[in-house]
C-alpha atoms as a PDB file:
ATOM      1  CA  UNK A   1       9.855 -26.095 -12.089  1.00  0.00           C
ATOM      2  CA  UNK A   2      13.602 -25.849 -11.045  1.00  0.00           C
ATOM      3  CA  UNK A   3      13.803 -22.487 -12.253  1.00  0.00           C
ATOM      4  CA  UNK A   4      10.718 -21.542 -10.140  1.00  0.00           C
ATOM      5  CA  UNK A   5      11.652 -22.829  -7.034  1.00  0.00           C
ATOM      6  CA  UNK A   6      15.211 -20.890  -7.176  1.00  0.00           C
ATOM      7  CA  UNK A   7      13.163 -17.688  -7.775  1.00  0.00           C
ATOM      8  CA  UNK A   8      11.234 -18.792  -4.519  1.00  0.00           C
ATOM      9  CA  UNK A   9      14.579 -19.314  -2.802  1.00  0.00           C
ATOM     10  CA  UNK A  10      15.791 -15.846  -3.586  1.00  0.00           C
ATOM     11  CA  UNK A  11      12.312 -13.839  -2.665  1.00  0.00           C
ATOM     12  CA  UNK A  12      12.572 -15.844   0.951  1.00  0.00           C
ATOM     13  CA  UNK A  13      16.391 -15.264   1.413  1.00  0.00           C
ATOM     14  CA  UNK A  14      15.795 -11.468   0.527  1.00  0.00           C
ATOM     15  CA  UNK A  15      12.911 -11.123   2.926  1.00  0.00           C
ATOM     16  CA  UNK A  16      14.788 -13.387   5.956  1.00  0.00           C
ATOM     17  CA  UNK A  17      17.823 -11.018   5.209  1.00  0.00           C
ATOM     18  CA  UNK A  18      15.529  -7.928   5.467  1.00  0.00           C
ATOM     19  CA  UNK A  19      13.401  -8.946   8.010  1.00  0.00           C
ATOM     20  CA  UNK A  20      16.451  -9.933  10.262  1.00  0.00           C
ATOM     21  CA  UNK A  21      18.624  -6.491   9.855  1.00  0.00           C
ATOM     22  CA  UNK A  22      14.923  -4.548  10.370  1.00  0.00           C
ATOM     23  CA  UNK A  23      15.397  -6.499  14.271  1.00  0.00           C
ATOM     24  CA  UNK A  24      19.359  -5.137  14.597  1.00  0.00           C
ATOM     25  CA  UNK A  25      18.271  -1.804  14.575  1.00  0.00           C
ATOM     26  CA  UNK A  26      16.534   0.085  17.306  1.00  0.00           C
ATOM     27  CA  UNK A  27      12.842   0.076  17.332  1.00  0.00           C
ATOM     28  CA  UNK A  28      11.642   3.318  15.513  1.00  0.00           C
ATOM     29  CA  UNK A  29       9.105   5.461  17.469  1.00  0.00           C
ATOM     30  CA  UNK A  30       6.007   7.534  15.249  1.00  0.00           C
ATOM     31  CA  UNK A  31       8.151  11.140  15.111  1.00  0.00           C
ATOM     32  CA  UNK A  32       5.145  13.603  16.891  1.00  0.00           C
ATOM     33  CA  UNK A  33       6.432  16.003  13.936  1.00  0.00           C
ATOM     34  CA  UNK A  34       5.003  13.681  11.614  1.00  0.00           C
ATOM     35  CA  UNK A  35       1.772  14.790  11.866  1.00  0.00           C
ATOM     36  CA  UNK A  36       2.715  18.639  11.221  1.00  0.00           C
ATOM     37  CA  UNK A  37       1.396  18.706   7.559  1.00  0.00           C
ATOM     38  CA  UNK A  38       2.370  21.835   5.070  1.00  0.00           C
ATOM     39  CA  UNK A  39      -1.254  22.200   4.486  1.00  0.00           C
ATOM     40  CA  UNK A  40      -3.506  23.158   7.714  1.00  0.00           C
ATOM     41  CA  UNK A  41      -6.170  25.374   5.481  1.00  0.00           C
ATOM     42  CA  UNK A  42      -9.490  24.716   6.265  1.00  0.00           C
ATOM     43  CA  UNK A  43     -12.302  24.951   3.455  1.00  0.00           C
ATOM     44  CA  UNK A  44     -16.164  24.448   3.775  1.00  0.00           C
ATOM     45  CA  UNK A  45     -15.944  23.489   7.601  1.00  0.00           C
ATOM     46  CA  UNK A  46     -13.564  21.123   6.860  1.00  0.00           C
ATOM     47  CA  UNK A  47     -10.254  21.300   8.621  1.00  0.00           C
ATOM     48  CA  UNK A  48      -7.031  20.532   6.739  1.00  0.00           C
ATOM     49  CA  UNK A  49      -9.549  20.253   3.717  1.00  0.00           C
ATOM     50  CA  UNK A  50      -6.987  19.413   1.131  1.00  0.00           C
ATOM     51  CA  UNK A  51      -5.361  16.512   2.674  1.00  0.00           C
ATOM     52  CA  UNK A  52      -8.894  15.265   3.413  1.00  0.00           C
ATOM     53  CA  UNK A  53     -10.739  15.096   0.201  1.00  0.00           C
ATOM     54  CA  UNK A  54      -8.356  14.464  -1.674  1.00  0.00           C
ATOM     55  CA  UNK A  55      -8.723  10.923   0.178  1.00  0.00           C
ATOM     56  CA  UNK A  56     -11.938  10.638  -1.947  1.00  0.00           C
ATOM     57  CA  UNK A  57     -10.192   8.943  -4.871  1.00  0.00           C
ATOM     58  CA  UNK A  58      -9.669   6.138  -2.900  1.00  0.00           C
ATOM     59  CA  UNK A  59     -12.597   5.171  -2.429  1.00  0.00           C
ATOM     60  CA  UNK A  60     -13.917   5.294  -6.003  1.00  0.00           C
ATOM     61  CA  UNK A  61     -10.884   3.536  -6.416  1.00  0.00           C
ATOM     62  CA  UNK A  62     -12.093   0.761  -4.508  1.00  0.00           C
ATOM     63  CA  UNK A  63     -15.810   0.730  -5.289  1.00  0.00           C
ATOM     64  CA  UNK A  64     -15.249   0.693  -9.019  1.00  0.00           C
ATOM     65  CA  UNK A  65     -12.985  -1.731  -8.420  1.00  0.00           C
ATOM     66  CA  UNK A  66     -15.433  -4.144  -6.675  1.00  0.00           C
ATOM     67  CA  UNK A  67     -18.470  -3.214  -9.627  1.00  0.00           C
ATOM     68  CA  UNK A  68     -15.911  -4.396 -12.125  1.00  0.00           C
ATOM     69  CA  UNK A  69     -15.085  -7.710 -10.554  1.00  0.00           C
ATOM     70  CA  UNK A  70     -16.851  -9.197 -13.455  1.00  0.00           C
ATOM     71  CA  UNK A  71     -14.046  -8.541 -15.767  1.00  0.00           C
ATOM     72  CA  UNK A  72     -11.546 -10.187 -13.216  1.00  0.00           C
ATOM     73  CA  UNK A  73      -8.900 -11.893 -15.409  1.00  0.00           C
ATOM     74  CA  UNK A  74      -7.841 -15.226 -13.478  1.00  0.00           C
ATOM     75  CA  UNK A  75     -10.553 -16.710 -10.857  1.00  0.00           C
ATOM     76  CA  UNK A  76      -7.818 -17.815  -8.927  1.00  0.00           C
ATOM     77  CA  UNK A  77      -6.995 -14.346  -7.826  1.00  0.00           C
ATOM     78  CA  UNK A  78     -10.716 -13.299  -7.198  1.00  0.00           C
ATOM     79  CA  UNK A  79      -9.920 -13.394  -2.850  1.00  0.00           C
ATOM     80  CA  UNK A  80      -7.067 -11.202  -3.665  1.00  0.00           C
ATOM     81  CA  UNK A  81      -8.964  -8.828  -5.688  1.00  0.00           C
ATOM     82  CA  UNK A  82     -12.139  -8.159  -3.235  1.00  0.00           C
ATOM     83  CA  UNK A  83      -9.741  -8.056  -0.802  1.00  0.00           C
ATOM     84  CA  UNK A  84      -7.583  -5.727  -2.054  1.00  0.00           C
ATOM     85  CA  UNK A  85     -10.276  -3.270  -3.521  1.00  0.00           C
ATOM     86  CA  UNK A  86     -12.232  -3.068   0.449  1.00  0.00           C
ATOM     87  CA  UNK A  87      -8.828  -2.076   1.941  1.00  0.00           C
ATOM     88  CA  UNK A  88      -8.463   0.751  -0.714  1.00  0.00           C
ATOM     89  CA  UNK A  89     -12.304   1.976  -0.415  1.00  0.00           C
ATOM     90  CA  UNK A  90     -11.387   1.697   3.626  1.00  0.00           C
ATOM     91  CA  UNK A  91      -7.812   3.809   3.539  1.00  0.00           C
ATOM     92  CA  UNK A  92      -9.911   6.837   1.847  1.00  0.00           C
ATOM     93  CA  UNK A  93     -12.358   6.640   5.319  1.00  0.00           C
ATOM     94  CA  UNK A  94      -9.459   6.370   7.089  1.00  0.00           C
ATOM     95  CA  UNK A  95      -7.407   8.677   5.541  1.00  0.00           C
ATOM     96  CA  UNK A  96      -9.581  11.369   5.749  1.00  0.00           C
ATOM     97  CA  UNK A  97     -10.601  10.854   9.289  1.00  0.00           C
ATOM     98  CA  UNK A  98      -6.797  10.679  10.495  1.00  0.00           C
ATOM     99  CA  UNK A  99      -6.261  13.878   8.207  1.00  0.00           C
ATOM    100  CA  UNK A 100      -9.538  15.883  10.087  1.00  0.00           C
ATOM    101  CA  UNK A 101      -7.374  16.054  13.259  1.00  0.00           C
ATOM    102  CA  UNK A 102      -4.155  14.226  12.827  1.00  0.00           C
ATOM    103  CA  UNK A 103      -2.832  12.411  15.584  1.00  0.00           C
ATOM    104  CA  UNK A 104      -0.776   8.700  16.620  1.00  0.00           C
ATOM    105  CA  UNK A 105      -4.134   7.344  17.800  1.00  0.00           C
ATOM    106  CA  UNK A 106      -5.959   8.431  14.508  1.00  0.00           C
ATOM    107  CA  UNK A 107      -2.723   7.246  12.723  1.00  0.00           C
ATOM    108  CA  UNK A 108      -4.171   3.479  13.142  1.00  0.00           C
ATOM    109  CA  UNK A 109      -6.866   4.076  11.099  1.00  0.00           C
ATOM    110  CA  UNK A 110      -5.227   5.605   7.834  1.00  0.00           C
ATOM    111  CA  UNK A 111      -2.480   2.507   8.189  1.00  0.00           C
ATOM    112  CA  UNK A 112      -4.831  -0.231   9.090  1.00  0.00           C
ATOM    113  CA  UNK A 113      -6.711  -0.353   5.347  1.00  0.00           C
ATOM    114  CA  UNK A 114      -3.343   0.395   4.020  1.00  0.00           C
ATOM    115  CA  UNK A 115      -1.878  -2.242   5.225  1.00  0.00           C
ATOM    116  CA  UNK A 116      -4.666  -4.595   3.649  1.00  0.00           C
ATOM    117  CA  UNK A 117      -4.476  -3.609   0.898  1.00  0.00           C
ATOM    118  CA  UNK A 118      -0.673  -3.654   0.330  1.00  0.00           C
ATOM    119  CA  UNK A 119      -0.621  -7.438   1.932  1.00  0.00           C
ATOM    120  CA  UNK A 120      -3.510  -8.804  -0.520  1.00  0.00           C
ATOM    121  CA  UNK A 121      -1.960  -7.358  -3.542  1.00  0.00           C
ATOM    122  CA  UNK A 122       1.253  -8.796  -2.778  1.00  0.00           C
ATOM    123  CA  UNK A 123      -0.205 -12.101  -1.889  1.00  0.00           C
ATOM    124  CA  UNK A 124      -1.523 -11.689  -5.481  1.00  0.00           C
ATOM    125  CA  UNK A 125       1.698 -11.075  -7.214  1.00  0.00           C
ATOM    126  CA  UNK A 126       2.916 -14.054  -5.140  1.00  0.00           C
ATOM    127  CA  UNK A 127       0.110 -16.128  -6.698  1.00  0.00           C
ATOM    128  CA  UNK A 128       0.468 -14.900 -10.388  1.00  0.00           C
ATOM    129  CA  UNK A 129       3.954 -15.029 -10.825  1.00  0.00           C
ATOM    130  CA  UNK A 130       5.650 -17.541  -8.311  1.00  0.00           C
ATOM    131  CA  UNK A 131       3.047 -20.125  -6.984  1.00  0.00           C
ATOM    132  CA  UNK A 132      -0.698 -20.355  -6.592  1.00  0.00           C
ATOM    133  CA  UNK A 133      -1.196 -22.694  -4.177  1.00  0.00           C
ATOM    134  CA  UNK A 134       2.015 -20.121  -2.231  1.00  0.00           C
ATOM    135  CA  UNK A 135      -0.561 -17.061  -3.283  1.00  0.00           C
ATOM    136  CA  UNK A 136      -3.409 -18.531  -2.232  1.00  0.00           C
ATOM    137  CA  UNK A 137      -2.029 -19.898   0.923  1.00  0.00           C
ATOM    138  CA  UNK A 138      -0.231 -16.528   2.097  1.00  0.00           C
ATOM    139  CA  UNK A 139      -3.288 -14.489   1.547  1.00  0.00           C
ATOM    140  CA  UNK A 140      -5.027 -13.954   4.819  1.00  0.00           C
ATOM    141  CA  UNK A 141      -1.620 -15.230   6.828  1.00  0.00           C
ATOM    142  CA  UNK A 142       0.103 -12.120   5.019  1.00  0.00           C
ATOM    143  CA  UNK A 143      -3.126 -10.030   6.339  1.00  0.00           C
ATOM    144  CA  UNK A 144      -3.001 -10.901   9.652  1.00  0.00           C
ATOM    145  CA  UNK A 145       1.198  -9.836   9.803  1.00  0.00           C
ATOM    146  CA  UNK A 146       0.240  -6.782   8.541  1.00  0.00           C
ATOM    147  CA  UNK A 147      -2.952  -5.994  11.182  1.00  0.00           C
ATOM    148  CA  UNK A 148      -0.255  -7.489  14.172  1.00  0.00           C
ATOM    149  CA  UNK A 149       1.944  -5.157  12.737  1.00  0.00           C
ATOM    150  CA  UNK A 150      -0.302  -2.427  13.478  1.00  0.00           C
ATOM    151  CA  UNK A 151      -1.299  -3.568  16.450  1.00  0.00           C
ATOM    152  CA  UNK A 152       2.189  -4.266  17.664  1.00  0.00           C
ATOM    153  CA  UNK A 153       3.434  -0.598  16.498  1.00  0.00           C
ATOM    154  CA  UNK A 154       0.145   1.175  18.458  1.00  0.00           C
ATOM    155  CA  UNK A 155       0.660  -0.790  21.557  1.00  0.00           C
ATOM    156  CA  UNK A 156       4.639  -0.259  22.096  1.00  0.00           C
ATOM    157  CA  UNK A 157       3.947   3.677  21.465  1.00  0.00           C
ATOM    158  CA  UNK A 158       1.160   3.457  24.074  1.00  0.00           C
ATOM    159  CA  UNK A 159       3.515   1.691  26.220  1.00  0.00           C
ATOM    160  CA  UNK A 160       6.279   4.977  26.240  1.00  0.00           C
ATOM    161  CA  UNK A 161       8.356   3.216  23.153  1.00  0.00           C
ATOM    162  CA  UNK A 162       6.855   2.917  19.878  1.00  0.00           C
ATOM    163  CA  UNK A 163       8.129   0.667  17.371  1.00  0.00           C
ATOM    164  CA  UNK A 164       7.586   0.244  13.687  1.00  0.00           C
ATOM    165  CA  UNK A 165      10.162  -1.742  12.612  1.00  0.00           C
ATOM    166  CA  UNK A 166       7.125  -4.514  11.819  1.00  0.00           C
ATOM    167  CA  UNK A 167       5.419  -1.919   9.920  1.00  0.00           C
ATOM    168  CA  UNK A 168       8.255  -1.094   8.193  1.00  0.00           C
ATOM    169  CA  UNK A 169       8.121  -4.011   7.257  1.00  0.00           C
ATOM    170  CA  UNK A 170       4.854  -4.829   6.289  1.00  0.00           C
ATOM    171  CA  UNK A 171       4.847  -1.456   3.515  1.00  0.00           C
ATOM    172  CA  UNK A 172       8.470  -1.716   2.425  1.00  0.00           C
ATOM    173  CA  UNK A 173       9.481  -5.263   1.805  1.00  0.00           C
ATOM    174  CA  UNK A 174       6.590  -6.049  -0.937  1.00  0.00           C
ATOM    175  CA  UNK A 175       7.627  -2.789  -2.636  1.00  0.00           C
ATOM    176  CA  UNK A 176      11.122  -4.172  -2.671  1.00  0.00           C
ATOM    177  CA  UNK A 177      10.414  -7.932  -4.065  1.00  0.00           C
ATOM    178  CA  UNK A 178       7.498  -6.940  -6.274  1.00  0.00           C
ATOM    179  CA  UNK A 179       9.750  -5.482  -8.695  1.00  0.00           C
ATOM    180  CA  UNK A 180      12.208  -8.357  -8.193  1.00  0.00           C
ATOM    181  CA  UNK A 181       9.239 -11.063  -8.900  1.00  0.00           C
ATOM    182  CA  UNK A 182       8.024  -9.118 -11.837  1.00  0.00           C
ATOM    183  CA  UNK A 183      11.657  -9.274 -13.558  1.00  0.00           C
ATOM    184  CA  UNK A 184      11.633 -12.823 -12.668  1.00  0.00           C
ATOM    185  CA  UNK A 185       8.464 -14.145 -13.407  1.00  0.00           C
ATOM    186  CA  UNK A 186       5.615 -13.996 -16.551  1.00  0.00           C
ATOM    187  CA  UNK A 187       2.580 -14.655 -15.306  1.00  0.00           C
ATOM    188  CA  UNK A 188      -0.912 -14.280 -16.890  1.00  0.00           C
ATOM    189  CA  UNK A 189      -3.323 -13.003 -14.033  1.00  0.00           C
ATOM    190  CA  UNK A 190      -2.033  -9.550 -13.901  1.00  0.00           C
ATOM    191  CA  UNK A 191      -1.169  -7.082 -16.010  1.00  0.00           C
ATOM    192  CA  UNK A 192       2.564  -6.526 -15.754  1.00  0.00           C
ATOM    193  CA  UNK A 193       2.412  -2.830 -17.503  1.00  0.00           C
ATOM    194  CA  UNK A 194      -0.457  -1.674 -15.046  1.00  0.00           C
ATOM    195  CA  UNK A 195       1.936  -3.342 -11.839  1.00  0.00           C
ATOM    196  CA  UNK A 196       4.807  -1.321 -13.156  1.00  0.00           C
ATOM    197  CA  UNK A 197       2.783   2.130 -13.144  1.00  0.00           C
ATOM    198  CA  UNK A 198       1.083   0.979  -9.724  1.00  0.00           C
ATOM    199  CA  UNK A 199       4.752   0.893  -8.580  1.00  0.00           C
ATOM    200  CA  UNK A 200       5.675   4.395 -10.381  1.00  0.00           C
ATOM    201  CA  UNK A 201       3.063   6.199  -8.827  1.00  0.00           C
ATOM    202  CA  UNK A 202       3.870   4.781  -5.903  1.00  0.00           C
ATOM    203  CA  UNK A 203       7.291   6.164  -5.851  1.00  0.00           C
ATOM    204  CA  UNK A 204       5.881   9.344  -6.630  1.00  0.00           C
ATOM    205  CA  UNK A 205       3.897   9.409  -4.007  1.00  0.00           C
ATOM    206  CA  UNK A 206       6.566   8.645  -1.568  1.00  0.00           C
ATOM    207  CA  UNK A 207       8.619  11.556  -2.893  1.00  0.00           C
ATOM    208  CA  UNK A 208       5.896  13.675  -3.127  1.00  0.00           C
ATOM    209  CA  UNK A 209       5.338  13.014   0.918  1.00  0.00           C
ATOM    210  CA  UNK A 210       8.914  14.019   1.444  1.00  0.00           C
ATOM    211  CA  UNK A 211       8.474  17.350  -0.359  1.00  0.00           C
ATOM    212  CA  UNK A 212       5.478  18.185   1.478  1.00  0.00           C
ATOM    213  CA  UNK A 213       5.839  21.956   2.153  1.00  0.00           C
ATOM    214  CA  UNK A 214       8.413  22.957  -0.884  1.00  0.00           C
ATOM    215  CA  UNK A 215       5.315  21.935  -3.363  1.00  0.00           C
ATOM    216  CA  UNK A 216       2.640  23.760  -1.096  1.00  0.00           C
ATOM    217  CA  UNK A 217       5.003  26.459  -1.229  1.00  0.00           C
ATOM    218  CA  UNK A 218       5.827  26.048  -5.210  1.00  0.00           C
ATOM    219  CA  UNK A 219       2.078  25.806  -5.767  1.00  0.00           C
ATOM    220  CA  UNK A 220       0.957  28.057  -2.733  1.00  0.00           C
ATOM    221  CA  UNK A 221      -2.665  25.964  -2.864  1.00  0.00           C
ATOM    222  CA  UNK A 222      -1.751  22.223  -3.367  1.00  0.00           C
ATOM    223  CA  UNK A 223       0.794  20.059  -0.863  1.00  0.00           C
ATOM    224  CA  UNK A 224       2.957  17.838  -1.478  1.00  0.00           C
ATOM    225  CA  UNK A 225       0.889  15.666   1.152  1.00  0.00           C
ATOM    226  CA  UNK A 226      -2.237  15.616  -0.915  1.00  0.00           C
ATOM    227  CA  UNK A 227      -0.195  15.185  -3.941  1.00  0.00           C
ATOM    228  CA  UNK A 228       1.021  12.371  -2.523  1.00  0.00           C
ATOM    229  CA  UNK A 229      -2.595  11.126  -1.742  1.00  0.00           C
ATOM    230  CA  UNK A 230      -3.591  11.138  -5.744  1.00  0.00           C
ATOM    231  CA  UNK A 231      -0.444   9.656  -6.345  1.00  0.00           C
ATOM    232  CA  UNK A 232      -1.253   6.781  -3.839  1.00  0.00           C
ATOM    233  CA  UNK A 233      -4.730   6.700  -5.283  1.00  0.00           C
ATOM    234  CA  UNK A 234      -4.163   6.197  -8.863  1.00  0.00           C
ATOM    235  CA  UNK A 235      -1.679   3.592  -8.239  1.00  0.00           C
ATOM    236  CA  UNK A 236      -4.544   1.668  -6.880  1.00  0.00           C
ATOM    237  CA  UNK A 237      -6.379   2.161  -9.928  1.00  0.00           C
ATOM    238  CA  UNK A 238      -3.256   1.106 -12.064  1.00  0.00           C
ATOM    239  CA  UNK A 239      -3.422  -1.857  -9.632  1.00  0.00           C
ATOM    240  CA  UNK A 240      -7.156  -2.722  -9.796  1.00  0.00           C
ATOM    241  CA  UNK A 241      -6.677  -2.761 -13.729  1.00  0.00           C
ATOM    242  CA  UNK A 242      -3.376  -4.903 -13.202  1.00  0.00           C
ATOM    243  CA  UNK A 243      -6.290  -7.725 -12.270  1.00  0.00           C
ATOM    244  CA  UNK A 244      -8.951  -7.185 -15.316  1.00  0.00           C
ATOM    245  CA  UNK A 245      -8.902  -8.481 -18.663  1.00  0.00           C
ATOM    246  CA  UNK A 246      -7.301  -5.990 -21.079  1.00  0.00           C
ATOM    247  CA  UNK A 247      -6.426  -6.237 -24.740  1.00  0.00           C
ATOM    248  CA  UNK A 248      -3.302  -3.951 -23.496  1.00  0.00           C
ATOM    249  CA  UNK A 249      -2.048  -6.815 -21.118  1.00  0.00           C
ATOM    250  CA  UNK A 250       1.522  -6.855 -21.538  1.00  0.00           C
ATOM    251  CA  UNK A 251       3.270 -10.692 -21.555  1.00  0.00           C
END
């Protein structure tokens, strides 16, 4: 037990230190370049086509997900796992409506789901490997930071000075003490090998992102944008198995 609550005393001191430097910084306004994506090809009536469907994953991500609650490994994690598998099936409508005509006001609704889903799945990790009653507790207060983060973030750039330092945040700091808690903790509710490769392909997603032209240009089809999209959606899937029973679960 004393060992545990020193691993809780680290994860909080890491995200009060984070949390506090995000608020000595400038806010951060949505960059209108942002929404200049590599890829503007349109296919089948469908504008930016390739950044659009390939939002479809997502959402078989999600609803496969939900059919397979049956095989949910710990009960205690069940919230989480609903949860988490609606904000996935939600980012591919999102996605792919933000991606039709790409905009800041459109923005809300690809970061929205996201946002859900990242919170529940790290209110899950919290529950598996630090403290139930913590996880359990967190879940929808950890939801509702993330939707006032959005909400915060749309209003200040409708207001003439956008800020997402919040939303920052909300996507960067569980991505930062995940891995942390995971070479901390055992737990027995989620698969530590499938959180690992949730985490991997999330990575490659981010870098993906970043490369966004050079691959569309390397590829001349694909972008790195839609790359990044499968990336993104598989490391749901990696993270919707990271909650069933497997005989593969790692210790």
């Amino acid at each position: 037990m004393a060992t545990r609550h020193w691993q809780l005393y680290l994860i909080g001191a890491i995200g009060a230190v984070v949390i506090a430097a995000a608020f000595f910084i400038d806010p951060i306004p949505q960059d209108p370049g942002y929404h200049a994506f590599a890829d503007r090809g349109r296919m089948l009536g469908i504008p930016n086509f390739w950044n659009v469907v390939t939002n479809l994953p997502f959402l078989v991500a999600g609803i496969v997900g939900l059919a397979r609650l049956p095989r949910l490994a710990a009960a205690a994690l069940r919230a989480h796992y609903i949860v988490f598998c609606i904000g996935v099936s939600l980012v591919g409508f999102g996605s792919a409506y933000y991606h039709c005509d790409p905009s800041t006001p459109a923005l809300v609704w690809d970061r929205l789901p996201m946002t859900i889903a990242f919170m529940a799945l790290f209110a899950a990790v919290l529950s598996d490997r630090v403290s139930q009653t913590l996880g359990r507790a967190m879940l929808w207060p950890l939801i509702t930071l993330g939707i006032a983060s959005i909400a915060w973030w749309i209003r200040t750039e409708l207001a003439g000075q956008g800020d997402l330092r919040p939303y920052a945040i909300v996507q960067f700091l569980p991505m930062l003490l995940v891995p942390l808690i995971l070479l901390l903790s055992r737990g027995g509710g989620l698969g530590t090998v499938w959180l690992w490769a949730s985490l991997g392909a999330y990575v490659g997603a981010k870098l993906a992102e970043h490369f966004d032209p050079a691959i569309l240009d390397a590829t001349g089809v694909f972008s790195g944008h839609s790359l990044k999209h499968l990336l993104a959606a598989l490391g749901a899937w990696f993270a919707v198995r990271a909650f069933q029973k497997s005989p593969a679960r790692a210790l």
